[in-house]
Protein backbone atom coordinates (compact mmCIF):
# COMPACT_ATOMS: atom_id res chain seq x y z
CA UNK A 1 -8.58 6.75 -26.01
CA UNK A 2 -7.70 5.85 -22.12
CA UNK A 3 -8.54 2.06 -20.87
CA UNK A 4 -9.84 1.87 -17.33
CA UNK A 5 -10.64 -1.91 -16.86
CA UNK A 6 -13.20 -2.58 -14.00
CA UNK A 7 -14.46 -5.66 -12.98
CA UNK A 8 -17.40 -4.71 -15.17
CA UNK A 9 -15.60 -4.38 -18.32
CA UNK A 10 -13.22 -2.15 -20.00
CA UNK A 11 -14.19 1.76 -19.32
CA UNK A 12 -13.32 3.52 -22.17
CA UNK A 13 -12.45 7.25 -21.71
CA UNK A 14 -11.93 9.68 -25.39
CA UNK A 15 -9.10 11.74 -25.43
CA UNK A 16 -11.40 14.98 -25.33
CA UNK A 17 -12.76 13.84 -22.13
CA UNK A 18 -9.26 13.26 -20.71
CA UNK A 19 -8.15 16.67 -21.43
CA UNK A 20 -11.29 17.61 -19.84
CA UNK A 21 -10.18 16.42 -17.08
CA UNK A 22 -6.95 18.48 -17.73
CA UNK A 23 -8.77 21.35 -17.68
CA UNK A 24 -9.94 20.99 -14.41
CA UNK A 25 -6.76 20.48 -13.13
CA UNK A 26 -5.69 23.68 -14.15
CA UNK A 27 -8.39 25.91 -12.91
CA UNK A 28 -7.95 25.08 -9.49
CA UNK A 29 -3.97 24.98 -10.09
CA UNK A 30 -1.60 27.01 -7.83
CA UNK A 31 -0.89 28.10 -3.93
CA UNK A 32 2.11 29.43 -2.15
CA UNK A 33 4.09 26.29 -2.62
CA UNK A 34 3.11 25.92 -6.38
CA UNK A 35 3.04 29.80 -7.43
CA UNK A 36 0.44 31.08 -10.13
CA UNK A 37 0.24 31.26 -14.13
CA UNK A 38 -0.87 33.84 -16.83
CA UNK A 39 -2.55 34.07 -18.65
CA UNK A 40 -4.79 31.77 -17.30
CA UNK A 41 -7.33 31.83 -18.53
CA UNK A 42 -5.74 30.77 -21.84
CA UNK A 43 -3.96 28.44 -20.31
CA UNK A 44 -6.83 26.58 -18.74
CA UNK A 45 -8.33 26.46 -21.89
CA UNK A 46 -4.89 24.95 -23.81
CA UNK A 47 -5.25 22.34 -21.12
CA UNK A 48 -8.95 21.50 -21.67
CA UNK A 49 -8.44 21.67 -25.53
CA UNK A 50 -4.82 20.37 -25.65
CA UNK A 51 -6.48 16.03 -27.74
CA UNK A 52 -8.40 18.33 -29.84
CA UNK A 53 -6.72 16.75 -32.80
CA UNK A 54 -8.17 13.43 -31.29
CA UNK A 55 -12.06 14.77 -32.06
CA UNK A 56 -12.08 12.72 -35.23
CA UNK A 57 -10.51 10.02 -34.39
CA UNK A 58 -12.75 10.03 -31.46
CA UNK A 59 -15.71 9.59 -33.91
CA UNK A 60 -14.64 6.17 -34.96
CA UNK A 61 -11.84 4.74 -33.74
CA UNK A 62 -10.19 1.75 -34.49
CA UNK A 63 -10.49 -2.20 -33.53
CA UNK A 64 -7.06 -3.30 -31.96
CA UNK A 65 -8.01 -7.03 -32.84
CA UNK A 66 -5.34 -8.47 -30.40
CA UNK A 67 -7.25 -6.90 -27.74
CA UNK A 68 -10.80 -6.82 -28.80
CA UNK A 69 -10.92 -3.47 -27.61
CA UNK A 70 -10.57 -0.03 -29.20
CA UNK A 71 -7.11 1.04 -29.73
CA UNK A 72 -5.49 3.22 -26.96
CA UNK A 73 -3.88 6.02 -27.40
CA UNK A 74 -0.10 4.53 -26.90
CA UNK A 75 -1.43 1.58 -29.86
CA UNK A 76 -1.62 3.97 -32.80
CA UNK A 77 1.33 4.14 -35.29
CA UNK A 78 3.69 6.95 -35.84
CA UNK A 79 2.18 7.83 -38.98
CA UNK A 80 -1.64 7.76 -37.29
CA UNK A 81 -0.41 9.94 -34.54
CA UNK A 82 1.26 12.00 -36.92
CA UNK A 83 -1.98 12.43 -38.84
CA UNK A 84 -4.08 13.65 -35.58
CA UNK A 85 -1.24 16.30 -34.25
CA UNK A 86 -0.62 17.23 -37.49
CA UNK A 87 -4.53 18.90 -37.93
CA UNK A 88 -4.34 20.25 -33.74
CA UNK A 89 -3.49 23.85 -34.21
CA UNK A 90 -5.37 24.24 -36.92
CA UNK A 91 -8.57 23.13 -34.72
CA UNK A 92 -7.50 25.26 -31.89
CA UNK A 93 -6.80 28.71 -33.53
CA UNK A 94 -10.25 29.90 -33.37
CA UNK A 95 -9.83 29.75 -29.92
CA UNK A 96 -7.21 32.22 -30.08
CA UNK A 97 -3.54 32.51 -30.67
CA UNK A 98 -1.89 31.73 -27.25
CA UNK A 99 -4.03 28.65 -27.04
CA UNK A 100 -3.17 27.23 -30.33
CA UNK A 101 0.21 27.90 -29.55
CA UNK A 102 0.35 25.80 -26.59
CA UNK A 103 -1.34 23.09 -28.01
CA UNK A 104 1.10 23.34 -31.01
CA UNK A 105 4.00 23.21 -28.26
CA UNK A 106 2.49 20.03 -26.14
CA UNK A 107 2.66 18.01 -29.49
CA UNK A 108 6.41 18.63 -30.22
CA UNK A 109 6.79 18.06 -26.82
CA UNK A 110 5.37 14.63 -26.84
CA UNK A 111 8.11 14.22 -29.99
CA UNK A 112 10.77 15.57 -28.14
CA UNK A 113 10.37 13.48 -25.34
CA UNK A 114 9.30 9.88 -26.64
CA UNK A 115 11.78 9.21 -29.50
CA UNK A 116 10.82 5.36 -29.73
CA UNK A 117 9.90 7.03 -33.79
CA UNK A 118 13.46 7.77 -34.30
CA UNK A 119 13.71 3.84 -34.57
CA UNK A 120 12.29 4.02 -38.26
CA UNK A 121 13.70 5.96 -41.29
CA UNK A 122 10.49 6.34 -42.52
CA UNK A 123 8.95 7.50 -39.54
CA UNK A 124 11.72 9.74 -38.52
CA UNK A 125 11.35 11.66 -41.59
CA UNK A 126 7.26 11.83 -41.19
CA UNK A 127 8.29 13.05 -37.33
CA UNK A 128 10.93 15.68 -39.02
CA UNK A 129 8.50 16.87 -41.17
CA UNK A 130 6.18 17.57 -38.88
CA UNK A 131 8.41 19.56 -36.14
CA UNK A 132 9.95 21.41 -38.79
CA UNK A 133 5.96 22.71 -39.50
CA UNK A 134 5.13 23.00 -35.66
CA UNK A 135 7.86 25.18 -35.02
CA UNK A 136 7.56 27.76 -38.31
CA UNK A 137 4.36 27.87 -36.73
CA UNK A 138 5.45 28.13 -33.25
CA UNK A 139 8.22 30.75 -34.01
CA UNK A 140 5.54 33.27 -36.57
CA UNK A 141 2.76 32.69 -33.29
CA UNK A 142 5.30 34.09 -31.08
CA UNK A 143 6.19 37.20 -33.04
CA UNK A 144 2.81 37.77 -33.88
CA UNK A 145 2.04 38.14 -30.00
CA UNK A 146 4.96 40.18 -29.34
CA UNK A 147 3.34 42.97 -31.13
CA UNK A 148 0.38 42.55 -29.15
CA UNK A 149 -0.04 44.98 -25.96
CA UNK A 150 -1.87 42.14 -23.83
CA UNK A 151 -0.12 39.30 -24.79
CA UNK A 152 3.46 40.53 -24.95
CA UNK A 153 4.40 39.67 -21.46
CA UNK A 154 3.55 36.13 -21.83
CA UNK A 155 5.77 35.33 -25.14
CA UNK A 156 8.61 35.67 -22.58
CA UNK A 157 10.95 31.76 -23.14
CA UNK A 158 10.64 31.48 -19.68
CA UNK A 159 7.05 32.56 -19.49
CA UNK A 160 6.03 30.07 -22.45
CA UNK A 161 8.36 27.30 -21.46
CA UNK A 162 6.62 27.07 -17.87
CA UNK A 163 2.68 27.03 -19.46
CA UNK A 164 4.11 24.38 -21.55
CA UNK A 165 5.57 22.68 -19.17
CA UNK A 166 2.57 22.84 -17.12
CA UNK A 167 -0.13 21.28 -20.05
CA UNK A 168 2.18 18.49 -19.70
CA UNK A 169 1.60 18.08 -15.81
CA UNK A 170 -1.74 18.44 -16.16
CA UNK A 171 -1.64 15.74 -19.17
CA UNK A 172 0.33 13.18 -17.48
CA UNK A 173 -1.68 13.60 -13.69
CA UNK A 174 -5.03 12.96 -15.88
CA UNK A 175 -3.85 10.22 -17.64
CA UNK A 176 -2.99 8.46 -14.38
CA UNK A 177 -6.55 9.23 -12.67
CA UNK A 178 -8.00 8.34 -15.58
CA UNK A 179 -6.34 5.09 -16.40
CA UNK A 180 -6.76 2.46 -13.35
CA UNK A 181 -4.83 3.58 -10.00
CA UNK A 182 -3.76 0.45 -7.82
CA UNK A 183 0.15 1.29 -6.75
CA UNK A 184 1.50 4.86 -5.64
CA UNK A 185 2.06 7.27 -8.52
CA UNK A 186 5.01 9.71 -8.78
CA UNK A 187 4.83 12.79 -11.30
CA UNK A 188 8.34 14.84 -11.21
CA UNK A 189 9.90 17.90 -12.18
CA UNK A 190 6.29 20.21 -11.42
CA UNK A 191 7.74 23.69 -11.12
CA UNK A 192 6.94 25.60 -7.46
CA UNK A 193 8.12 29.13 -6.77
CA UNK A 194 11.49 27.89 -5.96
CA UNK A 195 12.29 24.85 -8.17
CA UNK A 196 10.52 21.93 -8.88
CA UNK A 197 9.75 19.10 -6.86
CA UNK A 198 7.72 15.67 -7.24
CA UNK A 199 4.31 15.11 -6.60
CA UNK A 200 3.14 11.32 -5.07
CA UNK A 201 -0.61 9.86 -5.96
CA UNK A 202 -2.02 7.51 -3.51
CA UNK A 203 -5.43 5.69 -3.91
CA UNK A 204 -7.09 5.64 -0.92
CA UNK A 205 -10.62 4.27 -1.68
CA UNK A 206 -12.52 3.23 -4.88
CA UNK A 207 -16.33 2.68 -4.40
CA UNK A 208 -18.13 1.95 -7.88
CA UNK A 209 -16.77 4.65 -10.35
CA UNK A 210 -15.39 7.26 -7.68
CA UNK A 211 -12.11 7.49 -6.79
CA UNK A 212 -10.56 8.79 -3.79
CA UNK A 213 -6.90 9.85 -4.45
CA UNK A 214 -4.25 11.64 -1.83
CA UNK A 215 -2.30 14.12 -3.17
CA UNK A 216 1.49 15.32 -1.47
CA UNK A 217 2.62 17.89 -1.56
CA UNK A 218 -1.29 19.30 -2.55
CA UNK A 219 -0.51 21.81 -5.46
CA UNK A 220 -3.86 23.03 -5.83
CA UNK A 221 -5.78 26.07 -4.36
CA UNK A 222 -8.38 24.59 -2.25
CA UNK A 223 -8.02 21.61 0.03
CA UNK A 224 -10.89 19.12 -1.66
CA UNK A 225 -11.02 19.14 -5.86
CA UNK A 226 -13.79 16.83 -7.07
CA UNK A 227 -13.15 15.93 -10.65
CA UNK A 228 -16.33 14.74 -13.04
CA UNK A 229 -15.94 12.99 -16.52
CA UNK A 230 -17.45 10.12 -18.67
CA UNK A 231 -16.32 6.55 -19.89
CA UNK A 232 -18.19 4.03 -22.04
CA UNK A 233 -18.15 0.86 -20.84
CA UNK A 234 -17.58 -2.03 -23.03
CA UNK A 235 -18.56 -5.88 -21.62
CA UNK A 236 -17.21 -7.39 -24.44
CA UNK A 237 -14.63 -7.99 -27.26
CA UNK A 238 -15.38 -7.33 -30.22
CA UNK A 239 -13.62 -8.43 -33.84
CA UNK A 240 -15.55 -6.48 -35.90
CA UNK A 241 -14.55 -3.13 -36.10
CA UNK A 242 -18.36 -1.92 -37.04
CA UNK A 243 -19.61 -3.50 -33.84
CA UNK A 244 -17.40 -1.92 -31.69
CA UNK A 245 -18.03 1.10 -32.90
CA UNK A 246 -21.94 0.80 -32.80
CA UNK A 247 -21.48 -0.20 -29.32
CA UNK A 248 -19.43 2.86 -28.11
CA UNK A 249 -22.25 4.60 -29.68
CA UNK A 250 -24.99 2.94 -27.59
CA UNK A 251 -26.54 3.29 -24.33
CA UNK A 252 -22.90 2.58 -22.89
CA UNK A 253 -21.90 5.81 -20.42
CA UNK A 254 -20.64 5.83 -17.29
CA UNK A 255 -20.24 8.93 -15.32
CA UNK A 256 -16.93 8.73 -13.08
CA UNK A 257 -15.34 10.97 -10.55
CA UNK A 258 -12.73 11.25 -8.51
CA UNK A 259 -11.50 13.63 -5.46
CA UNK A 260 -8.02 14.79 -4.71
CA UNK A 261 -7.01 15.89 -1.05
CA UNK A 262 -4.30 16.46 0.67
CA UNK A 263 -2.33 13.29 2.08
C-alpha cells in the first residue's frame, strides 16, 4: 500500500492499483530517444501485474498502530514481504511464461538491490531461501522458452536484463506519482538507444486529485499521457485494526489522475 496524504486525509493507494499505473506507463513507453521493447505486449502486462503477490494482502491489510494508518509497503517485515513475493509467480503463470518470469525477476531484484535484510541472520537466511527458489525458477523458465519458436529471441541476457530493468522504471516512476510530489524527482540509469540517461519529475500544478507533472527528457510516445487510478481516503486514525479495515471497505474512493508532458 502507497500513502498520499492530502489535506483531506491520508489517500491510500493498493499495490495492484500502483502497478496499474505501471502498466500504463509501459504501453505508451518508447520514441527515438528511448528505443522500443518486445515482446510487449508481455511486457506491459509484467508491468501491470508485477504487486500481484500483494492481492491478498490487499484484502486486509494491517494496522501500523504508530501511525494509525494501514501499513505501507516499506513498513512490512522481511519475513511479511517474504511471504507475498514468495506466492508472485505462482499467481502470474497463468498469464503466461514470459510474464511470470519477469515478475519472478522484479522480486529478486528488489533483494538484490535493498540489502537492509542482510542485517539479520534470520532474515538473511529467509531472503537466501527465497532467491535460491526464484532463480531455479528463473533459470528452468528460461530454457523452457528457448525451445519455443516465438519466444526464443527474447530469452536473450541482454534482451531479458533490459525488460527487467524496465518493470523497475516503470515501478519506481509510479511509486513517485503515486506517493505525494512536492520537490523535483530524479529517476536514473533508464536505458535509451545509446546508453542510459536520467529522467527529472517536476510538479507543475495539483488541483483536487489531478496532478500535472513535467517530464525531461519525455520518454514516452506521444506528447500528453493522462494516467487514471483509485485511492481510498481515510480521515482518521484508527487503533483497531477491524475498523480500519471496515473503513477501507466503505464508501471511501477517490478517483485520481495525473498527466505527464514534456518540460
Amino acid at each position: 500500500m502507497l500513502h498520499r496524504l492530502t489535506k483531506q486525509g491520508l489517500i491510500c493507494i493498493t499495490q495492484p492499483n500502483h502497478a496499474w499505473v505501471a502498466g500504463q506507463l509501459a504501453q505508451v513507453w518508447g520514441n527515438e530517444r528511448f528505443g522500443e521493447f518486445a515482446p510487449k505486449k508481455e511486457v506491459c502486462l509484467a508491468a501491470q501485474l508485477h504487486d500481484i503477490g500483494w492481492l491478498f494482502w490487499e484484502q486486509a491489510p494491517t494496522l501500523n498502530p504508530q501511525t494509525g494508518y494501514p501499513n505501507n509497503f516499506m513498513e512490512l517485515s522481511t519475513p511479511e514481504h517474504i511471504n507475498i513475493w514468495s506466492g508472485a509467480r505462482q499467481l502470474a503463470l497463468p498469464w503466461g511464461r514470459y510474464v511470470a518470469l519477469l515478475i519472478s525477476l522484479h522480486g529478486t531484484s528488489l533483494y538484490e538491490r535493498f540489502t537492509s535484510w542482510q542485517n539479520s541472520p534470520t532474515s538473511s537466511q529467509i531472503v537466501q531461501n527465497f532467491l535460491e527458489r526464484e532463480y531455479a525458477f528463473q533459470e528452468q523458465v528460461i530454457a523452457f522458452l528457448k525451445n519455443d519458436e516465438y519466444y526464443a529471441p527474447y530469452t536473450k541476457p541482454e534482451v531479458v536484463e533490459r525488460n527487467r530493468k524496465l518493470v523497475a522504471i516503470w515501478d519506481a516512476l509510479s511509486i513517485i506519482l503515486c506517493q505525494e510530489l512536492t520537490n523535483d524527482a530524479y529517476l536514473s540509469g533508464i536505458p535509451t538507444i545509446d546508453g542510459e540517461t536520467t529522467v527529472k519529475l517536476t510538479l507543475k500544478d495539483v488541483k483536487d486529485n489531478h496532478y500535472q507533472v513535467a517530464v525531461s527528457p519525455c520518454p514516452f510516445q506521444v506528447s500528453e499521457v493522462e494516467l487514471v487510478y483509485e485511492g481510498r481516503l481515510l480521515q482518521e486514525t484508527f487503533s483497531d485494526e477491524k475498523a480500519m479495515r471496515e473503513a477501507l471497505m466503505g464508501d471511501c474512493a477517490v478517483t485520481l489522475s495525473t498527466t505527464l508532458q514534456p518540460e
